[in-house]
Protein backbone atom coordinates (compact mmCIF):
# COMPACT_ATOMS: atom_id res chain seq x y z
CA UNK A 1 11.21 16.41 -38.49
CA UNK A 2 12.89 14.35 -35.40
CA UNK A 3 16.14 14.98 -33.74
CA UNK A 4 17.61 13.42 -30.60
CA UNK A 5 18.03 16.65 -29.45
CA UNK A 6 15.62 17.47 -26.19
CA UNK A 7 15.61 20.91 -24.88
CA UNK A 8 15.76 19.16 -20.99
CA UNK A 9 15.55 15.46 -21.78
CA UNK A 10 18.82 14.44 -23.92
CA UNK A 11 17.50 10.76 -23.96
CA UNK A 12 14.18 11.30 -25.82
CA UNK A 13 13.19 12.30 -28.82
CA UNK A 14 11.26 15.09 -30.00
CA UNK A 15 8.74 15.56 -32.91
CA UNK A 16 8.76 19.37 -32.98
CA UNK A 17 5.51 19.79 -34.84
CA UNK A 18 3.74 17.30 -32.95
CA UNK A 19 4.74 18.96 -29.93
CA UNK A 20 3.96 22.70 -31.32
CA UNK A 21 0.64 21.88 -32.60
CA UNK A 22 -0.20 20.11 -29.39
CA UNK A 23 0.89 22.82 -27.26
CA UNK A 24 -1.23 25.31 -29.38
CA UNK A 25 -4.03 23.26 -28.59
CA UNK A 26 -3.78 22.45 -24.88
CA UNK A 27 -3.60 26.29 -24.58
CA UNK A 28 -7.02 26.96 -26.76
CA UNK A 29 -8.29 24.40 -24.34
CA UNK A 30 -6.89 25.51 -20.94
CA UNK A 31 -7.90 29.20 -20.79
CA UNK A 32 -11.51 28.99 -20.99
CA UNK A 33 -11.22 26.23 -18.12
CA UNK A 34 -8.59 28.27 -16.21
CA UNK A 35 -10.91 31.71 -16.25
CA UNK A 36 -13.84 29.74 -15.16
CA UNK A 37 -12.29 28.18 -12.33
CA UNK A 38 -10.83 31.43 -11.22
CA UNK A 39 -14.37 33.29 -11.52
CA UNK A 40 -16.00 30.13 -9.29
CA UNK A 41 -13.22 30.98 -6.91
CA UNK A 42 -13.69 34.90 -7.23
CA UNK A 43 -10.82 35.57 -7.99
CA UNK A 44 -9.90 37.58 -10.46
CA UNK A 45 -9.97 36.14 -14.21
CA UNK A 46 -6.26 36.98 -14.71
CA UNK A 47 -5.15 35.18 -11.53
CA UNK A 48 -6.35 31.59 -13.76
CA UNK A 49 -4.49 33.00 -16.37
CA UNK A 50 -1.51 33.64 -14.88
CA UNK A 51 -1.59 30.09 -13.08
CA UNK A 52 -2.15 28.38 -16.22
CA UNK A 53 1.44 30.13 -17.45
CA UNK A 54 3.29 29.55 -14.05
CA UNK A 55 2.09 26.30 -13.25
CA UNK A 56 2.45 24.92 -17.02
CA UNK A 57 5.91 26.41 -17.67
CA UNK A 58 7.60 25.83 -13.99
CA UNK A 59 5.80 21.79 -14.25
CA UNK A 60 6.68 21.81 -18.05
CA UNK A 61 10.32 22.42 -17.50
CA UNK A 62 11.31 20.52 -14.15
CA UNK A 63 8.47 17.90 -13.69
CA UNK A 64 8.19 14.67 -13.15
CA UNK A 65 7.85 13.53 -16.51
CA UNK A 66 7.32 15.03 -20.02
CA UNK A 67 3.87 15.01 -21.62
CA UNK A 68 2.44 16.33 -18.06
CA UNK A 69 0.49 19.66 -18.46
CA UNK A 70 -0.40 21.78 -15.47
CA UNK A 71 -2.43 24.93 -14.69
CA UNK A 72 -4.98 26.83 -12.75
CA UNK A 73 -6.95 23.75 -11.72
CA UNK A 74 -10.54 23.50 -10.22
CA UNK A 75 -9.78 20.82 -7.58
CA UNK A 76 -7.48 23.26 -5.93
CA UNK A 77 -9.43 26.57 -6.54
CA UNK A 78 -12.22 25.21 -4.70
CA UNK A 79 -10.34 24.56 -1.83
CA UNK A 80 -9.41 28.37 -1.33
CA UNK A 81 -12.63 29.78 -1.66
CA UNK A 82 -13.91 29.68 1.59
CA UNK A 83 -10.90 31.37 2.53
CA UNK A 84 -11.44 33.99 -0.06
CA UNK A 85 -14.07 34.67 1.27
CA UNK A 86 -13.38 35.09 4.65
CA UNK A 87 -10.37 37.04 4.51
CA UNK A 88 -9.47 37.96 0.76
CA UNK A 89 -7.25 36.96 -1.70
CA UNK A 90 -3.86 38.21 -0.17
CA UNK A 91 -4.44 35.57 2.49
CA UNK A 92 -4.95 33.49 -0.74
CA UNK A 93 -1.47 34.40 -2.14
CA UNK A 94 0.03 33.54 1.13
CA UNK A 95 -1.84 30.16 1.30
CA UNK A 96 -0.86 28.99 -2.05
CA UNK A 97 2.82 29.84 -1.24
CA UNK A 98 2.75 27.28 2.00
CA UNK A 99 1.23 25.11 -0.14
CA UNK A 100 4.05 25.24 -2.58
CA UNK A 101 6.51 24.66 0.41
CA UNK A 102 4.61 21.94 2.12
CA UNK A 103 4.94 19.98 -1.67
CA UNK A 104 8.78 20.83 -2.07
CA UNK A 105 8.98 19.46 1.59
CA UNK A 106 6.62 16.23 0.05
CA UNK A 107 9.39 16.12 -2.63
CA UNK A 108 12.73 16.18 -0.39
CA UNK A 109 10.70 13.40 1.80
CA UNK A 110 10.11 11.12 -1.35
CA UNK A 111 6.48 10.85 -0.34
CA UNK A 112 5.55 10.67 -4.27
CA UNK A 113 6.22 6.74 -3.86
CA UNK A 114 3.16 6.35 -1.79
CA UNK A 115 1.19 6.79 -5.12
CA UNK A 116 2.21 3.16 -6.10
CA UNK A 117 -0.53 1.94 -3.22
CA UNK A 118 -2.86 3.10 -5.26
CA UNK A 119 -4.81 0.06 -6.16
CA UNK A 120 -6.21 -0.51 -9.75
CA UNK A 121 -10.29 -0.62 -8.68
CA UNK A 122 -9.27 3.11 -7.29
CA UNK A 123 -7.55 3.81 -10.39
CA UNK A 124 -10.67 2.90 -12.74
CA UNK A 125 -13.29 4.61 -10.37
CA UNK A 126 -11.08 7.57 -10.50
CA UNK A 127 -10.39 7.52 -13.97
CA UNK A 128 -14.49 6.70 -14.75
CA UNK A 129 -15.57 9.50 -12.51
CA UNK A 130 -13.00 12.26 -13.63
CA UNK A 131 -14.52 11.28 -17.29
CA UNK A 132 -18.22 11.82 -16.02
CA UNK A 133 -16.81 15.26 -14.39
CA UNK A 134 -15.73 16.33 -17.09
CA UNK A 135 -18.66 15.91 -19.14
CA UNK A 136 -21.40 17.15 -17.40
CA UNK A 137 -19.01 20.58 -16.71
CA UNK A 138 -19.14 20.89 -20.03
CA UNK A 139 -22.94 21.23 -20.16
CA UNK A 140 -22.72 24.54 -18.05
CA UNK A 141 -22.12 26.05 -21.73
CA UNK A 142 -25.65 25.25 -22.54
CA UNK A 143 -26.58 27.81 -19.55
CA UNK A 144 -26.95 31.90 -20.05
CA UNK A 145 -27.49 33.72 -17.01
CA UNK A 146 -30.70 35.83 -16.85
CA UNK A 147 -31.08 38.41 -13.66
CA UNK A 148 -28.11 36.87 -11.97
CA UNK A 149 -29.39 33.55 -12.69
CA UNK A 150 -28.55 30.80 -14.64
CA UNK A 151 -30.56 29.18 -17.49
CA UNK A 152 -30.84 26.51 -19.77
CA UNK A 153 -30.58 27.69 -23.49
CA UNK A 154 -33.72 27.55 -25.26
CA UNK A 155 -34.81 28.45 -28.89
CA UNK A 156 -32.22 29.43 -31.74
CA UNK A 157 -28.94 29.96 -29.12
CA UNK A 158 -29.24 26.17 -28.06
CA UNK A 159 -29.66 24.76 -31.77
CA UNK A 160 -26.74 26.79 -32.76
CA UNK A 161 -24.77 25.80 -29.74
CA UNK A 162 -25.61 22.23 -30.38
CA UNK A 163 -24.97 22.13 -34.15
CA UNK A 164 -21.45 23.43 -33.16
CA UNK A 165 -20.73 21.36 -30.35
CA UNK A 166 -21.60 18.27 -32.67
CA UNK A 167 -19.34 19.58 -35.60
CA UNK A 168 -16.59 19.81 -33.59
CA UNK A 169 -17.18 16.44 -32.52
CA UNK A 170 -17.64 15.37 -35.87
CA UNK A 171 -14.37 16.41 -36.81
CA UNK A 172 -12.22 15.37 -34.29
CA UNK A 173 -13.71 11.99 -35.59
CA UNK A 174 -13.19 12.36 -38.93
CA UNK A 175 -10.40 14.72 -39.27
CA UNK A 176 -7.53 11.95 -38.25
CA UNK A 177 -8.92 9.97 -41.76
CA UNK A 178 -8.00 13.03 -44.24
CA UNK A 179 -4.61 13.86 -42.22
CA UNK A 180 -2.39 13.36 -39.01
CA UNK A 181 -0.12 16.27 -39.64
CA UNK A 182 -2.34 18.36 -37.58
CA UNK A 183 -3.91 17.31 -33.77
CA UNK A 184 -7.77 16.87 -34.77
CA UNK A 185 -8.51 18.59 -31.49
CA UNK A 186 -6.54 21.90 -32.91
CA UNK A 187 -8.39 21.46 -36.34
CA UNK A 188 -11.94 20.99 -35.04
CA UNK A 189 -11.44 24.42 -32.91
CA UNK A 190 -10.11 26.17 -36.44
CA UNK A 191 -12.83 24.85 -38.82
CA UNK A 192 -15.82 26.29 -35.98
CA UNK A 193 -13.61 28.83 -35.19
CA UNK A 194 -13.92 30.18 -38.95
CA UNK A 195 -17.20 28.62 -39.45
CA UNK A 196 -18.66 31.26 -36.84
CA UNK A 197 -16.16 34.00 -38.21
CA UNK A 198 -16.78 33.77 -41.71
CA UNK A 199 -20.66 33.47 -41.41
CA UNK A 200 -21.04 35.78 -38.36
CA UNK A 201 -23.15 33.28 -36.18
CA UNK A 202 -24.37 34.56 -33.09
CA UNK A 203 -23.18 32.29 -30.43
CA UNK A 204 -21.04 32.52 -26.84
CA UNK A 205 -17.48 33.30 -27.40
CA UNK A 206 -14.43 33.46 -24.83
CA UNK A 207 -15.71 37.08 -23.96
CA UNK A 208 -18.60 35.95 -22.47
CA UNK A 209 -16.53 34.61 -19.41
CA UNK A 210 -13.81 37.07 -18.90
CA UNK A 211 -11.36 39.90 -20.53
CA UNK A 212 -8.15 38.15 -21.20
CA UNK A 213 -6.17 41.58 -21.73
CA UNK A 214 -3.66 41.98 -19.15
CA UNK A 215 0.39 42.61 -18.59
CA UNK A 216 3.15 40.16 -17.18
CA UNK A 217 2.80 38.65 -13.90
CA UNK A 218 3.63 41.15 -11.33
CA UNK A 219 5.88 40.55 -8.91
CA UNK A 220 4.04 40.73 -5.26
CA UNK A 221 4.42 39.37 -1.67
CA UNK A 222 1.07 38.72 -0.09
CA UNK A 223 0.20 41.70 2.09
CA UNK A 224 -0.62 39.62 5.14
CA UNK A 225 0.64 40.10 8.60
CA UNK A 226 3.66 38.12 9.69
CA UNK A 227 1.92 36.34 13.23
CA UNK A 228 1.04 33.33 14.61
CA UNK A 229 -2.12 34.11 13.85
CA UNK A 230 -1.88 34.19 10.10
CA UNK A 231 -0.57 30.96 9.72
CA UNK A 232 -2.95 29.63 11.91
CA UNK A 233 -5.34 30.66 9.11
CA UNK A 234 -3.68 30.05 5.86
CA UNK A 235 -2.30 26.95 7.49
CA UNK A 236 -5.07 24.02 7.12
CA UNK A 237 -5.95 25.56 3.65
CA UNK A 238 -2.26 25.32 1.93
CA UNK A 239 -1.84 21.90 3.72
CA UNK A 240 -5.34 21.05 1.97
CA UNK A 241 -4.55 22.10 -1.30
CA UNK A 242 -1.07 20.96 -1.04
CA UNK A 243 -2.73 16.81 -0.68
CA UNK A 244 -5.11 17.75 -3.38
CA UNK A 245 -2.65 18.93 -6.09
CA UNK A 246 -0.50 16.49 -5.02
CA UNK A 247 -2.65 13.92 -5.25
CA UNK A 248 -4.43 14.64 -8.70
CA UNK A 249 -0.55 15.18 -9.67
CA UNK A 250 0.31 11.97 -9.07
CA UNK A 251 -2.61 10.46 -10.54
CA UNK A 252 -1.90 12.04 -13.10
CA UNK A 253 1.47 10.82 -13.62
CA UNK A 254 0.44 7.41 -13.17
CA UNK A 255 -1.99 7.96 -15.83
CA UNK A 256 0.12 8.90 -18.07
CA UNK A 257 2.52 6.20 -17.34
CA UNK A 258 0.12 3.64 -18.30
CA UNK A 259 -0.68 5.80 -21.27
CA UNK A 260 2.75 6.43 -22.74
CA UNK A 261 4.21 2.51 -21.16
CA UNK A 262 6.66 4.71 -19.63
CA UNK A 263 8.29 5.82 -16.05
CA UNK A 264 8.01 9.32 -14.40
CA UNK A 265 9.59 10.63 -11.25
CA UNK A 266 6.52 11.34 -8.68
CA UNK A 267 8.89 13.11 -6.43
CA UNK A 268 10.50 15.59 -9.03
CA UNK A 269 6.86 16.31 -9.81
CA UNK A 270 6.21 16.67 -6.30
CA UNK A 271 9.26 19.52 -6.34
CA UNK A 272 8.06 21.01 -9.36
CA UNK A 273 4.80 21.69 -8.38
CA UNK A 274 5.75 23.15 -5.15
CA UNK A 275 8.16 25.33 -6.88
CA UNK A 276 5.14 26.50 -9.69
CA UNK A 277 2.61 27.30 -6.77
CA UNK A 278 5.51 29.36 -4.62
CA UNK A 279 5.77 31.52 -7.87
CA UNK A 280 1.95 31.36 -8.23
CA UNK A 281 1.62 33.12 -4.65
CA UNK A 282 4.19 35.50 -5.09
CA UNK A 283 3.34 36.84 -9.35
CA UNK A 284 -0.61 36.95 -8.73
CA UNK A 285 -1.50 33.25 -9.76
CA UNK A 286 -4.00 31.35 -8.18
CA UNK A 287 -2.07 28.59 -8.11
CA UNK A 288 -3.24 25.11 -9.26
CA UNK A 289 -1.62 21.44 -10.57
CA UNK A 290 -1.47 18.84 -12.99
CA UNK A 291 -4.62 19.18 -15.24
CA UNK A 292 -6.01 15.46 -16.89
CA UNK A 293 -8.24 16.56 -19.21
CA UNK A 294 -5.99 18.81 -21.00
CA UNK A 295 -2.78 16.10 -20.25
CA UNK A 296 -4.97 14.00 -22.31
CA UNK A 297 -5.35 16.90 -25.09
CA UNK A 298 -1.68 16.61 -25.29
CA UNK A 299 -0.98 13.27 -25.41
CA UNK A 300 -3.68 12.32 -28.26
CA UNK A 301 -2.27 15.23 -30.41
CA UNK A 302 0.93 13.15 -30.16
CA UNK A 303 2.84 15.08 -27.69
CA UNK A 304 5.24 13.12 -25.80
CA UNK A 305 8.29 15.92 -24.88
CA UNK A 306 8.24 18.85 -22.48
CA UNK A 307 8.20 21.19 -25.49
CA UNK A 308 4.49 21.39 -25.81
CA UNK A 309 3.86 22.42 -22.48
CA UNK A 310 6.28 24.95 -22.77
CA UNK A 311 5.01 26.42 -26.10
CA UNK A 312 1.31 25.91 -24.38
CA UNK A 313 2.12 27.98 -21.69
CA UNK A 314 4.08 31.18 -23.66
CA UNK A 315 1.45 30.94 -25.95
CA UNK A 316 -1.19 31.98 -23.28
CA UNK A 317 1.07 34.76 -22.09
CA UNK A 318 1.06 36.03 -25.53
CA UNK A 319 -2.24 36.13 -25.95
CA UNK A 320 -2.90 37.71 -22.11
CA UNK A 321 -0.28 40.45 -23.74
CA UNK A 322 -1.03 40.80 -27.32
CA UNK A 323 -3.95 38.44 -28.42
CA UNK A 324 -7.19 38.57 -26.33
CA UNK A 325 -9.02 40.38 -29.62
CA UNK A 326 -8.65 37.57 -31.54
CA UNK A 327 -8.92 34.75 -28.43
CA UNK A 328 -12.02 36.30 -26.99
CA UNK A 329 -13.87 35.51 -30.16
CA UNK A 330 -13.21 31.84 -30.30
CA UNK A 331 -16.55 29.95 -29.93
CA UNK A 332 -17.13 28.06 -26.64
CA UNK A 333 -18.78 25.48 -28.76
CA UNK A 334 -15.95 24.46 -30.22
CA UNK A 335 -13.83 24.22 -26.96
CA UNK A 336 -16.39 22.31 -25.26
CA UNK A 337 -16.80 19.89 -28.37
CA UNK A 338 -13.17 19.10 -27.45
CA UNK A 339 -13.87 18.60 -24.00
CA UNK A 340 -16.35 16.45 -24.87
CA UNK A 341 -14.42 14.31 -26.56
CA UNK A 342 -11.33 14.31 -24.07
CA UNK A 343 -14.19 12.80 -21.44
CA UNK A 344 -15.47 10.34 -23.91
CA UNK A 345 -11.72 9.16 -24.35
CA UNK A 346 -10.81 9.19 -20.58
CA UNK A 347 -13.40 6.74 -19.68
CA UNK A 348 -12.17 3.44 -19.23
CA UNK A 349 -14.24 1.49 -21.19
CA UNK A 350 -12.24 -1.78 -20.49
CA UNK A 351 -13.82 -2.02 -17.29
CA UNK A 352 -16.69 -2.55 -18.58
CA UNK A 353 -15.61 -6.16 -20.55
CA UNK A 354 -13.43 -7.16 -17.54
CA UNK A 355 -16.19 -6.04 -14.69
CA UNK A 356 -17.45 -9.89 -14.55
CA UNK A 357 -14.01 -11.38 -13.85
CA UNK A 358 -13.19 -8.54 -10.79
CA UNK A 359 -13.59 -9.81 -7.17
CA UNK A 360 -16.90 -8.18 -5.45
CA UNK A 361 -15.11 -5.84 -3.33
CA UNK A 362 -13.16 -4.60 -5.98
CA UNK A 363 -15.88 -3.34 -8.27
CA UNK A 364 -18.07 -1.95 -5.22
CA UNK A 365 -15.09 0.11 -4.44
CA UNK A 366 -14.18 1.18 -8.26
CA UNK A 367 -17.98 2.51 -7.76
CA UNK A 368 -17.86 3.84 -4.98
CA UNK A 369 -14.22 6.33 -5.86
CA UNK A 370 -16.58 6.71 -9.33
CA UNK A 371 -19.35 8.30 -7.49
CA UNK A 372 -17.58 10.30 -4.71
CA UNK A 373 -15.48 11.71 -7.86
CA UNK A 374 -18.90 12.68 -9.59
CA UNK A 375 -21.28 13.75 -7.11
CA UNK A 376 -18.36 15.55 -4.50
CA UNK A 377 -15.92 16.55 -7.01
CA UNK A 378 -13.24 15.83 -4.56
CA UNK A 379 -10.28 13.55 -6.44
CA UNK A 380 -8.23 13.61 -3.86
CA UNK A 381 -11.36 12.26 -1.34
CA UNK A 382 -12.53 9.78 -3.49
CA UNK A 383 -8.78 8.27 -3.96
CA UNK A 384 -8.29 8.46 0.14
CA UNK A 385 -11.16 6.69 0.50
CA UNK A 386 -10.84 4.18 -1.93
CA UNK A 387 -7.45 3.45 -0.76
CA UNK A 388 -8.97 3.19 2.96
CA UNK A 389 -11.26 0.72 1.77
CA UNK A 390 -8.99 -1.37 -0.11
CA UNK A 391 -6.21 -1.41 2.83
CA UNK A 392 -8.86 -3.22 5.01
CA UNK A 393 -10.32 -5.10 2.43
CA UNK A 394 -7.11 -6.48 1.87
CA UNK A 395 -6.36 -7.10 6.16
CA UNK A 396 -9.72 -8.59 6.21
CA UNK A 397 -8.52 -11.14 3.40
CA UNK A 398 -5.11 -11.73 4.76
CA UNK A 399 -6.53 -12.30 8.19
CA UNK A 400 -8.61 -15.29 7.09
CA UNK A 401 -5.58 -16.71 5.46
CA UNK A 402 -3.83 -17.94 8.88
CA UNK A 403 -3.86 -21.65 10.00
CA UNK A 404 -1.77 -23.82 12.00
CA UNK A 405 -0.90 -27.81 11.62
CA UNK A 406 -0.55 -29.55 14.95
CA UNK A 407 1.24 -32.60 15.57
CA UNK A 408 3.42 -34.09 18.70
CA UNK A 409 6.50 -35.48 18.54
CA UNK A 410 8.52 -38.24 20.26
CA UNK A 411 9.59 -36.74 22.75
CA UNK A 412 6.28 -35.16 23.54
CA UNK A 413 6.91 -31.88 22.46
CA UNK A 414 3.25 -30.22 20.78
CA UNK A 415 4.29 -28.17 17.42
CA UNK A 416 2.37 -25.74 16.04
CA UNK A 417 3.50 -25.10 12.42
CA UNK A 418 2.20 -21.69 11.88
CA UNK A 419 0.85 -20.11 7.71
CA UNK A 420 -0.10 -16.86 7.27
CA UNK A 421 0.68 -13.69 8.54
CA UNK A 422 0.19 -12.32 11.78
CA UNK A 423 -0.53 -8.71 12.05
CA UNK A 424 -3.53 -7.06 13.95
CA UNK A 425 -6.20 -8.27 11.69
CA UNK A 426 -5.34 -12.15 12.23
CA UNK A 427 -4.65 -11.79 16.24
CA UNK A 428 -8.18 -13.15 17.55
CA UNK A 429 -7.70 -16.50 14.49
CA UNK A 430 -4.26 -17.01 16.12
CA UNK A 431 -5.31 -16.81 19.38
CA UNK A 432 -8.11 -19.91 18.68
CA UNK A 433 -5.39 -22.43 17.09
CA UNK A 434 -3.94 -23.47 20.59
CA UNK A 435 -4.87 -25.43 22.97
CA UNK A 436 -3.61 -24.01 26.51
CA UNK A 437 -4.62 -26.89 28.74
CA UNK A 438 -4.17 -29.59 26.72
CA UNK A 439 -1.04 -28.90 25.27
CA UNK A 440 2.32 -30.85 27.34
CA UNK A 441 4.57 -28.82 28.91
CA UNK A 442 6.93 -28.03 25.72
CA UNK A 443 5.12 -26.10 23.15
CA UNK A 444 7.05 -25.06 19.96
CA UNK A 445 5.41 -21.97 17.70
CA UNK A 446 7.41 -22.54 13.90
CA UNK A 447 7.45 -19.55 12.06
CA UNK A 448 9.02 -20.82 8.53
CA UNK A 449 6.21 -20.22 6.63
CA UNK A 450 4.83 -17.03 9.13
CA UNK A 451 5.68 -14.06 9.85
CA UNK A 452 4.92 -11.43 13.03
CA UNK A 453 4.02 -7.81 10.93
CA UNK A 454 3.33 -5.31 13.98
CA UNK A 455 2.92 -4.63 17.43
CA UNK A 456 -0.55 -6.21 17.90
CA UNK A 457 1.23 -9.93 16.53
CA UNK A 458 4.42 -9.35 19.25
CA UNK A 459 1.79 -8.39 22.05
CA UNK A 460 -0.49 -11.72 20.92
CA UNK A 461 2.69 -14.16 21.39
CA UNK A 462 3.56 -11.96 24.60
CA UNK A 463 0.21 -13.03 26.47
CA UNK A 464 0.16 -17.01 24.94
CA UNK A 465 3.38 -17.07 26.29
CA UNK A 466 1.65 -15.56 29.71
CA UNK A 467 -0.93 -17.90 29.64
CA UNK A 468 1.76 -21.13 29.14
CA UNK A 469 3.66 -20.09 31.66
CA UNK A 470 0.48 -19.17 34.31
CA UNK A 471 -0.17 -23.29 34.40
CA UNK A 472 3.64 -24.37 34.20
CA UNK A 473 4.09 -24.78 30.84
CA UNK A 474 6.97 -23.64 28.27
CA UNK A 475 6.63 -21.74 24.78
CA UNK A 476 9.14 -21.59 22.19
CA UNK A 477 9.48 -19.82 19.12
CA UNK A 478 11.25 -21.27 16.15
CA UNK A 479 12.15 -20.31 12.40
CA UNK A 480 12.00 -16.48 13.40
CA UNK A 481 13.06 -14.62 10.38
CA UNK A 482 15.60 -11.76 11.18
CA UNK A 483 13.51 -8.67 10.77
CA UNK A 484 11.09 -10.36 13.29
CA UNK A 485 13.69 -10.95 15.63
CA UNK A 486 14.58 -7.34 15.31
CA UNK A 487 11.04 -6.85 16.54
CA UNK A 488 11.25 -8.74 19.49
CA UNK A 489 14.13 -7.17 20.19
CA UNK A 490 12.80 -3.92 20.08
CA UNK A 491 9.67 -5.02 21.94
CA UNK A 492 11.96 -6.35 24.70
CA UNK A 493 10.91 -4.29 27.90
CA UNK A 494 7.70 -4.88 27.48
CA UNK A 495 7.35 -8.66 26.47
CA UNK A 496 9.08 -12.00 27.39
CA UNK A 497 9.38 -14.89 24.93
CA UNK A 498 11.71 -17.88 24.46
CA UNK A 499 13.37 -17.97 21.12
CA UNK A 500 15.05 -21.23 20.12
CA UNK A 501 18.24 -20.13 18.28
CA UNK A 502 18.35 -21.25 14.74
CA UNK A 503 20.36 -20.40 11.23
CA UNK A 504 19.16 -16.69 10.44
CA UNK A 505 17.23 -16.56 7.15
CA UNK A 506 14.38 -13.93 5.77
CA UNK A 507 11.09 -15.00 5.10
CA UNK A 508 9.72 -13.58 1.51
């Protein structure tokens, strides 16, 4: 059944048992993931619960785009723990709430734009690496902890855990063949589901991580002093986790653009999240942000509304309320069969036919973001660096690209037709096209097909006029396009150049 009608989106439309089905399933999937991420964290197992609620239905409702599905998330968990540790999870509450105001203030800036600089190398190692990530997390199921300490299954408990994991696979595969009516994700945790209820196996359940019973959010400002010195402390940790969600946010909205061949607002998402982790500080949520892996859940069970998140996120405060008996017996096998899956379909296995036709650079960086993501489990590092890389990659390329063609003209006047652009990178190949001593006394700089970027290209035609003018001799700048006349102008107490006036025009 479709209907134009969109509960927040009037424009779309909406497939309501795609998007019901999908949000049952993103929920089966986010809770296990949410209480482990809160238990790494130590904090308590109903603080990831109550995140994955907040966060989903706050993001669900006035995010960035629909489709998006956010929760108690592991990139930004691990960023509080050392402060968790240090001075306890009120300081926590407090931390996430900055971090929720230093996003809204991210959001009234319109810093979500910056996201587009994100080059496509980055966005492939990222991708690549977030897949990897979230496979081998998936093999801490096949560990039991013994004396505190954790294990590798042996025996009977790993062949059991194995034949599951593998069935689930198997019918996430096979399931879409028989039917599309329901998500194969949602009928591959079912069929185990009942497999293991019917037959009574003996394997780990949702119990084994954490009791799910609990009560609606409670209301409750973080019991932390009001000084100087408390935001000194909570300070770099909300700004920290405030980059990080933001980040993987935005990544993940670009991900999902590509996905879905559609547009979302990076700066509404930037609002909503800071609005979801304000609430997560002050109703006992550990706060968190867009999730991929279970994004990716929903889209490939054909969600493409806000609906689903919505219905993914009440349905986890139902079950917190009224349904941890039944929840805490779902297999883990099954869930991670899922994840499985989810990582096998994130990779980007395009990059792997296209890898011979990249530039060099390009695929040492898409490696490099790859393996930072894996081995540091820092998105938001990986993506910095990446970008870092790529920025003066891209310099280094551009300075190269400047030249100059020299000729004299009747009335002896030496032009230097400048190409390129000249920006800090370029200044020392500029610098090596003229000629001081040689040149006559008239020496014309044209600009049509240049431009000056920055400070470092003003300063560089600053001291070549010095030197001209230290042996008697006269430079002149022509073609200047208006906005680098604006520089000059603005550079004018602290340089001195000659520009020859001519028509106003803007280079492209």
């Amino acid at each position: 059944m479709k209907t134009h009608l969109n509960l927040f989106d009037f424009t779309q439309k909406i497939n309501y048992k795609n998007e019901i089905l999908a949000g049952l399933t993103v929920a089966m999937t986010m809770m296990p993931e949410s209480l482990s991420f809160a238990i790494l964290a130590g904090f308590p197992p109903l603080a990831g619960l109550y995140a994955a609620f907040i966060m989903g239905l706050v993001t669900s409702v006035l995010g960035g785009r629909p489709g998006l599905v956010s929760g108690g998330a592991g990139a930004t968990a691990i960023v509080l723990i050392a402060l968790m540790k240090s001075h306890g999870i009120e300081y926590v509450f407090a931390a996430i709430v900055f971090a929720g105001i230093f996003q809204i203030l991210a959001g009234l800036f319109k810093l979500g734009k910056f996201i587009r600089l994100v080059p496509q190398p980055v966005m492939y190692g990222f991708v690549n690496g977030l897949a990897v990530v979230i496979f081998t997390a998936q093999l801490e199921q096949f560990k039991i902890s013994e004396a505190g300490t954790l294990h590798w299954m042996t025996g009977m408990p790993l062949f059991v855990m194995a034949g599951l994991v593998l069935l689930t696979i198997a019918v996430v595969l096979v399931f879409p063949r028989i039917t599309k009516a329901i998500p194969p994700s949602l009928a591959a945790i079912l069929v185990v589901f009942l497999l293991v209820l019917i037959f009574n196996i003996d394997t780990r359940t949702v119990k084994d991580i954490a009791d799910v019973n609990g009560g609606f959010p409670p209301f409750h400002i973080p019991q932390v002093p009001f000084t100087l010195q408390t935001l000194q402390t909570v300070f770099p940790y909300a700004l920290i986790m405030a980059g990080v969600g933001l980040t993987e946010g935005l990544l993940t909205l670009n991900l999902v653009d590509e996905i879905t061949a559609s547009r979302g607002n990076g700066n509404r998402e930037c609002l909503a999240q800071g609005t979801a982790n304000i609430a997560n500080g002050l109703l006992s949520g550990m706060g968190g942000c867009p999730m991929i892996a279970q994004t990716l859940v929903n889209l490939s069970a054909g969600a493409r509304a806000r609906l689903s998140g919505i219905i993914a996120a009440f349905t986890i405060l139902l079950i917190i309320l009224f349904g941890s008996p039944v929840i805490e017996r779902l297999p883990m096998a099954a869930l991670t069969g899922v994840m499985i899956m989810v990582a096998i379909g994130t990779f980007e296995w395009a990059s792997f036919r296209i890898i011979n036709k990249m530039p060099k650079q390009d695929i040492i960086i898409g490696i490099l973001v790859a393996a930072i993501t894996i081995y540091l489990h820092n998105l938001a590092l990986a993506v910095l660096i990446g970008v870092i890389i790529s920025a003066l990659v891209f310099a280094w390329e551009s300075a190269k690209r400047i030249r100059a063609k020299k000729y004299t003209d009747d009335n002896g006047v030496k032009h230097y037709e400048l190409f390129g652009p000249l920006f800090f990178g370029s200044v020392a190949a500029f610098n090596e096209k003229f000629d001081v001593a040689g040149d006559p006394e008239t020496v014309i700089i044209d600009f049509r097909q240049s431009r000056i970027f920055d400070m470092s290209g003003i300063d560089a035609i600053h001291k070549l006029t010095e030197r001209y003018a230290a042996i008697g001799k006269t430079l002149h700048l022509r073609h200047l396009s208006d906005d680098c006349r604006l520089l000059l102008r603005n550079a004018a107490p602290v340089i001195e150049v000659n520009v020859i006036d001519d028509p106003g025009y803007r280079v492209l």
